[in-house]
Protein backbone atom coordinates (compact mmCIF):
# COMPACT_ATOMS: atom_id res chain seq x y z
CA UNK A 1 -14.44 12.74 -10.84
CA UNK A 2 -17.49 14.65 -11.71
CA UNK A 3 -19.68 16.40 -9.21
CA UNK A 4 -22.64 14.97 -8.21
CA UNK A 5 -25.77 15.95 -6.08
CA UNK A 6 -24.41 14.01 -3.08
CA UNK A 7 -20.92 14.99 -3.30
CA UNK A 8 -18.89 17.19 -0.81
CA UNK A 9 -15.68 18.36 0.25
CA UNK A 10 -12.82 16.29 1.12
CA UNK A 11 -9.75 16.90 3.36
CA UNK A 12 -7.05 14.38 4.31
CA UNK A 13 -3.39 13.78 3.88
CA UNK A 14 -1.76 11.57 1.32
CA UNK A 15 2.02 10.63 0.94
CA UNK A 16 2.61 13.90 3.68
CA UNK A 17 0.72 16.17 1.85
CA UNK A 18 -2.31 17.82 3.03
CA UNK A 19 -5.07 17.26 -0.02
CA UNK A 20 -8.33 19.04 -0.51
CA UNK A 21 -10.86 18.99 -2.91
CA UNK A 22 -14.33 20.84 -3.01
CA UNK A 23 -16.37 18.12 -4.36
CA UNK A 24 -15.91 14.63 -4.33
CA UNK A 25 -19.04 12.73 -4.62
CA UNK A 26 -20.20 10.69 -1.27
CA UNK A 27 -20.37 7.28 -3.07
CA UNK A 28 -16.27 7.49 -4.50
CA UNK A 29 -13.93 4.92 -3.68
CA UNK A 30 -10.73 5.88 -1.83
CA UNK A 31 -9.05 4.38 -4.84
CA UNK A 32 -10.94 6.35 -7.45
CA UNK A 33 -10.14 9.27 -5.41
CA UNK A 34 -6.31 8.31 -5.62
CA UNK A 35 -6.01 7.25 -8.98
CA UNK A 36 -8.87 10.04 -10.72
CA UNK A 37 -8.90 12.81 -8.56
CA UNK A 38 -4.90 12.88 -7.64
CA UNK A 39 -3.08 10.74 -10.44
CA UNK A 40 -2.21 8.48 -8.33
CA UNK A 41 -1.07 4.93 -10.57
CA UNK A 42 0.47 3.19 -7.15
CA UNK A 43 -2.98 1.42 -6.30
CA UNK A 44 -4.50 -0.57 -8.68
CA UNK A 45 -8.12 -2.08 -9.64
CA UNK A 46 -8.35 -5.83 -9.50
CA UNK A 47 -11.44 -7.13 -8.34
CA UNK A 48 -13.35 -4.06 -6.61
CA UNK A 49 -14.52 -6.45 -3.56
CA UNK A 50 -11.32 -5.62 -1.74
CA UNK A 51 -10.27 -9.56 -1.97
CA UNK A 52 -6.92 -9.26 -4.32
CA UNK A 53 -5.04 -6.51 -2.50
CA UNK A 54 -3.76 -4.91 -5.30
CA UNK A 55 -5.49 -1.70 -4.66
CA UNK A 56 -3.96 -1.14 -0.89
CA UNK A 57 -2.92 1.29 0.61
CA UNK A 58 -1.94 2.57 4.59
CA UNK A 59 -4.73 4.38 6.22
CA UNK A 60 -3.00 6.15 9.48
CA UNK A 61 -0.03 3.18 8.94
CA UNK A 62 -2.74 0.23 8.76
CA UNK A 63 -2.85 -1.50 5.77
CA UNK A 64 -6.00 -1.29 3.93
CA UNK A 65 -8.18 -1.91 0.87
CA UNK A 66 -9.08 1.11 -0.61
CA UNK A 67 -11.62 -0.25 -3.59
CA UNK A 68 -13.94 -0.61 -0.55
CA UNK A 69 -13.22 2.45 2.10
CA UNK A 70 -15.50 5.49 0.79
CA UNK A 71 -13.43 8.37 0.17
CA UNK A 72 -15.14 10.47 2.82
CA UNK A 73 -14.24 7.46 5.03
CA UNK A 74 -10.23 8.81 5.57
CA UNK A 75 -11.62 12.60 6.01
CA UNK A 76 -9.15 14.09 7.99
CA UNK A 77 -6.65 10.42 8.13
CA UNK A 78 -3.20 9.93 7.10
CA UNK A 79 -3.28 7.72 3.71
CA UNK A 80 0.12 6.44 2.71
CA UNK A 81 0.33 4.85 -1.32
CA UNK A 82 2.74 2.82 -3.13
CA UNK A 83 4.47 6.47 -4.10
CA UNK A 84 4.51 7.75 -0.67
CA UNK A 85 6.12 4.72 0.47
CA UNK A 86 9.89 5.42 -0.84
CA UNK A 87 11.27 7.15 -3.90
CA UNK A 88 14.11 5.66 -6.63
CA UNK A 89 17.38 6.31 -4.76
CA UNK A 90 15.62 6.08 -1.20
CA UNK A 91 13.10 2.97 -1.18
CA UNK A 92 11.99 2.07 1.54
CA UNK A 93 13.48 -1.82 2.52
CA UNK A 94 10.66 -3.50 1.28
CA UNK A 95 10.55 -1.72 -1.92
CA UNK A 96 14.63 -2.37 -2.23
CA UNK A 97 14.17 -5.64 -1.31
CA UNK A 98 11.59 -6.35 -3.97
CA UNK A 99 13.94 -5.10 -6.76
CA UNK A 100 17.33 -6.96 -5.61
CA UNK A 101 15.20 -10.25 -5.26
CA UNK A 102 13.50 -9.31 -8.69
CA UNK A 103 10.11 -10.12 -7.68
CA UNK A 104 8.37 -8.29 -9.95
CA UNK A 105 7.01 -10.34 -13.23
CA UNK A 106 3.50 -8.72 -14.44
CA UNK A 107 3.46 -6.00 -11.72
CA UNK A 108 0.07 -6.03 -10.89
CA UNK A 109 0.16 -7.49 -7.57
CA UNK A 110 3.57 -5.77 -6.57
CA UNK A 111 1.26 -2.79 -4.95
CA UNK A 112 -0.45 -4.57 -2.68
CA UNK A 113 2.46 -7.37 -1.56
CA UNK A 114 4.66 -4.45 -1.47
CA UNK A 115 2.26 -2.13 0.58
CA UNK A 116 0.71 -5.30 3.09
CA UNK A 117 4.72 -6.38 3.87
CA UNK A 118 5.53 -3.00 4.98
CA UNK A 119 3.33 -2.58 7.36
CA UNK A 120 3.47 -6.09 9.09
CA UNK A 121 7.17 -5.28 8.80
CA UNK A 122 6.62 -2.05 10.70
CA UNK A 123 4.98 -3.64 13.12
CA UNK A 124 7.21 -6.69 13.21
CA UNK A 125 10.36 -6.12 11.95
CA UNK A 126 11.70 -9.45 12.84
CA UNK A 127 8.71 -11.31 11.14
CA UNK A 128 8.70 -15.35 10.90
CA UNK A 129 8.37 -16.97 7.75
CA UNK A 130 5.19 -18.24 8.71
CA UNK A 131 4.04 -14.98 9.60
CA UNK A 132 4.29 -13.24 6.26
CA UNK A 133 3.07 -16.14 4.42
CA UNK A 134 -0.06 -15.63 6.69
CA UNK A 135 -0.21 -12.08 6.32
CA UNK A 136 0.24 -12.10 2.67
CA UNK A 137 -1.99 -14.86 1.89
CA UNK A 138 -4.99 -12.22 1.18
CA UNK A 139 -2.85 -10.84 -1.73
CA UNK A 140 -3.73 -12.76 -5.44
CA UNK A 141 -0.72 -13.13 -7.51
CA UNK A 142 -1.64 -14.49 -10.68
CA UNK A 143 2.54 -14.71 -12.58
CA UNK A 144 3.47 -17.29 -9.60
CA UNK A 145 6.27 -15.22 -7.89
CA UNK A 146 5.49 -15.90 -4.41
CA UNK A 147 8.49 -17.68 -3.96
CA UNK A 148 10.80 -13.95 -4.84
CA UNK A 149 7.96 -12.12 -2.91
CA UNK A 150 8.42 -14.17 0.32
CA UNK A 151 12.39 -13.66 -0.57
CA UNK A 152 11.74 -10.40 -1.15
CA UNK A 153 9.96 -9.65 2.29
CA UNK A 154 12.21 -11.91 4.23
CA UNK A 155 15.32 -9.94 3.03
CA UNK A 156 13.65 -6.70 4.17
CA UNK A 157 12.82 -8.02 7.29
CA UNK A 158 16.59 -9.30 7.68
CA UNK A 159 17.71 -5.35 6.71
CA UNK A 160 14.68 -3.71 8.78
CA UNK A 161 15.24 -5.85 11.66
CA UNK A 162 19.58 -4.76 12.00
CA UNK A 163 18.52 -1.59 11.46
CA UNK A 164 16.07 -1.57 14.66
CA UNK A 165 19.21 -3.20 16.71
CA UNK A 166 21.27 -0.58 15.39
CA UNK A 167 19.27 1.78 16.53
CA UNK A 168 18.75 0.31 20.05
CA UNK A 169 23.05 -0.53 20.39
C-alpha cells in the first residue's frame, strides 16, 4: 500500500505475531492491510460491503468482516486469519473437519465458513444444528456445498465438544 497524506503507523498482532508498519494510510481496509501489506491470501474480496463473509477474520477471537473494519480500527487488537487458525499437520477441528467431509468445491467461501464456525464453535462447542445454520447463514456460497459445510461444522463440533469433556474428566 502506498503512503498517503493521511496515513500513519500501525501496530497490532496477527496470527501471534506482533506487526508494525510506519505508514498505512487512514482510509485502508483491514483486509487490504492483510492481503497487500502482509501477504496474507487467507481472507478474500467478495463483495466489499462485508455481506458474503468471505473476507473474515477474528478480531480479539470475534469473528469479523474485515472489508469494512479500517485498518487503524484493530490498532493494538489481536487479529486471527484463515493461516493463523491451524497449519497442515495441526488444523485446527474445523479446518480438519472441512477436509475429511470434503467441503471445499470453488474455495472461495471456505475462508469465511471456515473462520465464522470456529468461533461459534469456541464459544459453543456443543453447537445445535440449528444454531450453525443460523450463524452461518450470513456466509454466500455460490458452488452449493452447504450440505458438506454444515457436515463439516457438525463433525468439528462432535470432535471439539469430546475434547472439552476430556478435558473436564
Amino acid at each position: 500500500m502506498t503512503a498517503s497524506c493521511g496515513a500513519e503507523p500501525l501496530h497490532l498482532q496477527v496470527n501471534g505475531q506482533a506487526q508494525s508498519l510506519a505508514s498505512v494510510p487512514r482510509e485502508a481496509s483491514l483486509l487490504h492491510f492483510l492481503r497487500n501489506d502482509l501477504g496474507l491470501n487467507g481472507p478474500k474480496y467478495g463483495c466489499g460491503l462485508g455481506q458474503c463473509g468471505a473476507c473474515t477474520v477474528h478480531v480479539d477471537g470475534v469473528a469479523a468482516r474485515s472489508c469494512v473494519i479500517p485498518a487503524h480500527g484493530v490498532a493494538g487488537r489481536k487479529v486471527t486469519t484463515l493461516e493463523g487458525l491451524g497449519s497442515r499437520g495441526r488444523w485446527h477441528p474445523v479446518q480438519a473437519a472441512f477436509e475429511d467431509a470434503q467441503a471445499a468445491q470453488c474455495g472461495y467461501c471456505l475462508n469465511g465458513m471456515v473462520m465464522q464456525a470456529a468461533a461459534l464453535l469456541a464459544r459453543d462447542p456443543q453447537a445445535s444444528e440449528a444454531r450453525i445454520r443460523s450463524e452461518l447463514s450470513g456466509n454466500l456460497c455460490r458452488c452449493g456445498t452447504h450440505i458438506e459445510i454444515l457436515d463439516a461444522v457438525q463433525r468439528a463440533a462432535a470432535r471439539m465438544s469430546a475434547a472439552h469433556e476430556d478435558k473436564a474428566a
